[in-house]
N, C-alpha and C. Protein backbone atom coordinates (compact mmCIF):
# COMPACT_ATOMS: atom_id res chain seq x y z
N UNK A 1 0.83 -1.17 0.00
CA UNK A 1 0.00 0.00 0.00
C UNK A 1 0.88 1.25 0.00
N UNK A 2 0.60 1.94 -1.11
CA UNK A 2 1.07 3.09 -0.90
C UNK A 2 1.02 4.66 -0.16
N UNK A 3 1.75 4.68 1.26
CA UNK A 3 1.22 6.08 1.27
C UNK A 3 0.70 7.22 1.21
N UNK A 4 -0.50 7.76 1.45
CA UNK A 4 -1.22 9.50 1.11
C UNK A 4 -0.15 10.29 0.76
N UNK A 5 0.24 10.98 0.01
CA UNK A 5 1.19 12.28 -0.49
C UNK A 5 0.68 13.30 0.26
N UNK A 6 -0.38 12.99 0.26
CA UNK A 6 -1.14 14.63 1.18
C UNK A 6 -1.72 13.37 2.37
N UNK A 7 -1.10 13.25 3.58
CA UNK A 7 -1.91 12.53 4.75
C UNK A 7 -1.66 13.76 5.89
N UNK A 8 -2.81 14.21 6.64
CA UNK A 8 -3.00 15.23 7.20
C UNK A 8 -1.05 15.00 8.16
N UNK A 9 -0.98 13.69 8.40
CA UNK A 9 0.61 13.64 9.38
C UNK A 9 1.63 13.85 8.49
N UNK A 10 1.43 14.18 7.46
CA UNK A 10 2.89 14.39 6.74
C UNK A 10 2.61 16.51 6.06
N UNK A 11 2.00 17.02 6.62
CA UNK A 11 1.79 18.53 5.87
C UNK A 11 2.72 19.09 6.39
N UNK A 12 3.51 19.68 5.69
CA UNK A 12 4.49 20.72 5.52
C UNK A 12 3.53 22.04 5.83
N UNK A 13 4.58 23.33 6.88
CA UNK A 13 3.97 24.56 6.90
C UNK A 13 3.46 25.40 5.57
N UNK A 14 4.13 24.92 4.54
CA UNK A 14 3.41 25.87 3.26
C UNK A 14 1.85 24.55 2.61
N UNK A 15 2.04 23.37 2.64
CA UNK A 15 0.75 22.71 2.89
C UNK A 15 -0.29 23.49 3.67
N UNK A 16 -0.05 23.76 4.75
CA UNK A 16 -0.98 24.04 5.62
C UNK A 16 -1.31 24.82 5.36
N UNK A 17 -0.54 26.32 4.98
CA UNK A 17 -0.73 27.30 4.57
C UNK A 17 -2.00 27.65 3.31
N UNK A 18 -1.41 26.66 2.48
CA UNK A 18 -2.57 26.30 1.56
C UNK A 18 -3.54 25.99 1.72
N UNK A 19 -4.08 25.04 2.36
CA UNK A 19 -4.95 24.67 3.22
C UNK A 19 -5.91 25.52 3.66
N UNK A 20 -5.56 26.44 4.69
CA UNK A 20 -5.35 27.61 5.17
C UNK A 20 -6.17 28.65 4.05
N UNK A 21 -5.69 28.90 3.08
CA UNK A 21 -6.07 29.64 1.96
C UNK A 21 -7.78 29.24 1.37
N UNK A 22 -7.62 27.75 0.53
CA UNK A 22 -8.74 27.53 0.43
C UNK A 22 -9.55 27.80 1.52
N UNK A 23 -9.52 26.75 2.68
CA UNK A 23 -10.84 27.07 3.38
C UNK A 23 -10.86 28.57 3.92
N UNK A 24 -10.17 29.09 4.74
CA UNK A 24 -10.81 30.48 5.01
C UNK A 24 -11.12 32.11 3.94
N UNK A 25 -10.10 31.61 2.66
CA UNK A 25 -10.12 33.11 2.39
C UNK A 25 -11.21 32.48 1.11
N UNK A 26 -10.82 31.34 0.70
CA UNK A 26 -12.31 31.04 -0.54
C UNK A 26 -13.41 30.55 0.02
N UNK A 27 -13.11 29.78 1.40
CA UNK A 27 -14.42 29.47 1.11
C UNK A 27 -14.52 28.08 1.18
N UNK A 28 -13.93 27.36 0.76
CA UNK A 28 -14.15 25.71 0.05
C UNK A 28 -14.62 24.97 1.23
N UNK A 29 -15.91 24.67 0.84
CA UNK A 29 -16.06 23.38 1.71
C UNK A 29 -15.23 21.79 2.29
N UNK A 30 -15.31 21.01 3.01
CA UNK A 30 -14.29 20.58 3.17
C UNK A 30 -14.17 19.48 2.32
N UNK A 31 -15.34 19.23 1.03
CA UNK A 31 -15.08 18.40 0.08
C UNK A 31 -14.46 19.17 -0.40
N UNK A 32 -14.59 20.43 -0.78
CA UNK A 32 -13.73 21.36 -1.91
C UNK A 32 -11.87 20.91 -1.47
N UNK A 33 -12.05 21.13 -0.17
CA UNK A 33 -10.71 21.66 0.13
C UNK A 33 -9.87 19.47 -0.14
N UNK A 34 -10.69 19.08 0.52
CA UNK A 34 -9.98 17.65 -0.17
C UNK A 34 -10.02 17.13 -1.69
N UNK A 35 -10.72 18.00 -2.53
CA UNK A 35 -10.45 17.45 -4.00
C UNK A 35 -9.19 18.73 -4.45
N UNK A 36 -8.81 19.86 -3.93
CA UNK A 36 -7.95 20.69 -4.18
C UNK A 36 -6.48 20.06 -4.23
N UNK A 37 -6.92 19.35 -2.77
CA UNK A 37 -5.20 18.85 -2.27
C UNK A 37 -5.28 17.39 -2.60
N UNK A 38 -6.09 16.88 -3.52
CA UNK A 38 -5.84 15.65 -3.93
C UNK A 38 -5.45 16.08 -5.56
N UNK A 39 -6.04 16.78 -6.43
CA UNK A 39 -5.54 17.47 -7.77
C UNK A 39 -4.02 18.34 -7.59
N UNK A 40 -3.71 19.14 -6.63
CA UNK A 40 -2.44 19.42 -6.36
C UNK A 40 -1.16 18.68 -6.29
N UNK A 41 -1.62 17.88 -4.70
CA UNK A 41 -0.18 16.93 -4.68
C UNK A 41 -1.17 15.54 -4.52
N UNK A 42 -1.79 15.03 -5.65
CA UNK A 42 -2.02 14.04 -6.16
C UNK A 42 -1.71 12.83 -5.36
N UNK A 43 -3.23 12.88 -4.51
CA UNK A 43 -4.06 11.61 -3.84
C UNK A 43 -4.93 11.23 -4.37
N UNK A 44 -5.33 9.97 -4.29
CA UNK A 44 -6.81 9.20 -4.57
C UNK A 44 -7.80 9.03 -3.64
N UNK A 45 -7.59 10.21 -2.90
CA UNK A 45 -8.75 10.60 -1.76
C UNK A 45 -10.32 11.12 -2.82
N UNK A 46 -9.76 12.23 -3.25
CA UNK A 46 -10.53 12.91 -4.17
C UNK A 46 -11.23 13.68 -3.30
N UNK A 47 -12.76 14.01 -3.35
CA UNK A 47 -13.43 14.98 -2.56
C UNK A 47 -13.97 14.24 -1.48
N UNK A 48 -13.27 13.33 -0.68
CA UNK A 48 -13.30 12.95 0.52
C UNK A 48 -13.88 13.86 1.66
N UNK A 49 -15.25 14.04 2.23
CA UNK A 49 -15.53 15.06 3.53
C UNK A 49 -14.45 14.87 4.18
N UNK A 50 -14.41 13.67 5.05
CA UNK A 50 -14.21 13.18 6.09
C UNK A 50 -12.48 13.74 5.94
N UNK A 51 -11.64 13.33 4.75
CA UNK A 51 -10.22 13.78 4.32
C UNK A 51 -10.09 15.30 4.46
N UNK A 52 -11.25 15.85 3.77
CA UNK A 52 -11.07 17.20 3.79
C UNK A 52 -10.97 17.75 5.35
N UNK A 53 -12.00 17.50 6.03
CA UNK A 53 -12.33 17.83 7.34
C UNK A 53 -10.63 16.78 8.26
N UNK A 54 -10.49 16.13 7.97
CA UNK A 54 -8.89 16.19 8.94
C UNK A 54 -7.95 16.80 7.91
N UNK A 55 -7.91 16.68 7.03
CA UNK A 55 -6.42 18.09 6.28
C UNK A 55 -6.72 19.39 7.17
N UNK A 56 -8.01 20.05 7.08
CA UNK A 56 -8.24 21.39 8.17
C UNK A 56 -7.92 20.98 9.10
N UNK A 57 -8.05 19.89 10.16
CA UNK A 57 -7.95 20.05 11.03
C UNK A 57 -6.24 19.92 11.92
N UNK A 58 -5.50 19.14 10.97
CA UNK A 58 -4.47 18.97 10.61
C UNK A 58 -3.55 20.70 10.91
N UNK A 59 -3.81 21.14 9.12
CA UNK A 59 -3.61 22.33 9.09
C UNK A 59 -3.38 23.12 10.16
N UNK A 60 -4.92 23.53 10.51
CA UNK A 60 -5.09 24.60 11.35
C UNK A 60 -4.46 24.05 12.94
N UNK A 61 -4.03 22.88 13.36
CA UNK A 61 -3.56 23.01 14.83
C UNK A 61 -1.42 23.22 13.93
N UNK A 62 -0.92 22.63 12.89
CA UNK A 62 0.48 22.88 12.32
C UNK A 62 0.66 24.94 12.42
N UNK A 63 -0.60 24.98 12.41
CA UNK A 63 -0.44 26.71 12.15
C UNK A 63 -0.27 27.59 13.40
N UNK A 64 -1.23 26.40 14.42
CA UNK A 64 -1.43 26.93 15.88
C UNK A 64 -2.66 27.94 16.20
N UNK A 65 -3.68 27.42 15.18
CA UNK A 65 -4.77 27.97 15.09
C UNK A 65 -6.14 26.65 15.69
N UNK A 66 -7.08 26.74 16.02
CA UNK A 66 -8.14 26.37 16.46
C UNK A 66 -8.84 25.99 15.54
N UNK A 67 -9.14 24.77 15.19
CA UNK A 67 -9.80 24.08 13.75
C UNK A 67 -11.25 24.57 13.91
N UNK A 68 -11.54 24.56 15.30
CA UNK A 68 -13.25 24.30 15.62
C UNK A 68 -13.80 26.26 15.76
N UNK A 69 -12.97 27.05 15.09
CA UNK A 69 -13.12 28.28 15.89
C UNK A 69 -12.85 28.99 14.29
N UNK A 70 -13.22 30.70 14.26
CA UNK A 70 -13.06 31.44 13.30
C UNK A 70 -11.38 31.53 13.33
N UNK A 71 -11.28 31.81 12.19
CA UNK A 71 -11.88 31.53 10.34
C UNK A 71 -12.27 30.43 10.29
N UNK A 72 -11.66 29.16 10.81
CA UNK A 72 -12.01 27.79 9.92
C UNK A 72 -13.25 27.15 10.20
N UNK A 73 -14.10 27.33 10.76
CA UNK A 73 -15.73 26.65 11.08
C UNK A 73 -16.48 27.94 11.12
């Protein structure tokens, strides 16, 4: 089995950052935001909720931000 390229335990600070971008400044729901970072750095998650919703949540604690709190919910 091969590894996630994008698995919420392997995001780099400019990952997150990205991350970061979609959901708070566009918007993307958290299917949006998991078919973004599966077309980017190319997973077969695709528009995964459940993926999307731990990449944010991921993200936003790598940033030192509050997943469950503004911007990100």
């Amino acid at each position: 089995m091969t590894p996630n390229p994008v698995a919420p335990a392997t995001l780099t600070p400019e990952m997150a950052a990205q991350i970061r971008t979609w959901r708070c400044d566009e918007d993307h729901s958290w299917r949006a935001v998991a078919q973004a970072a599966s077309d980017l750095w190319g997973s077969d998650m695709g528009s995964s909720q459940i993926f999307g919703r731990n990449l944010c949540v991921a993200a936003a604690r790598l940033l030192g931000e509050d997943p469950c709190r503004e911007p990100w919910n």
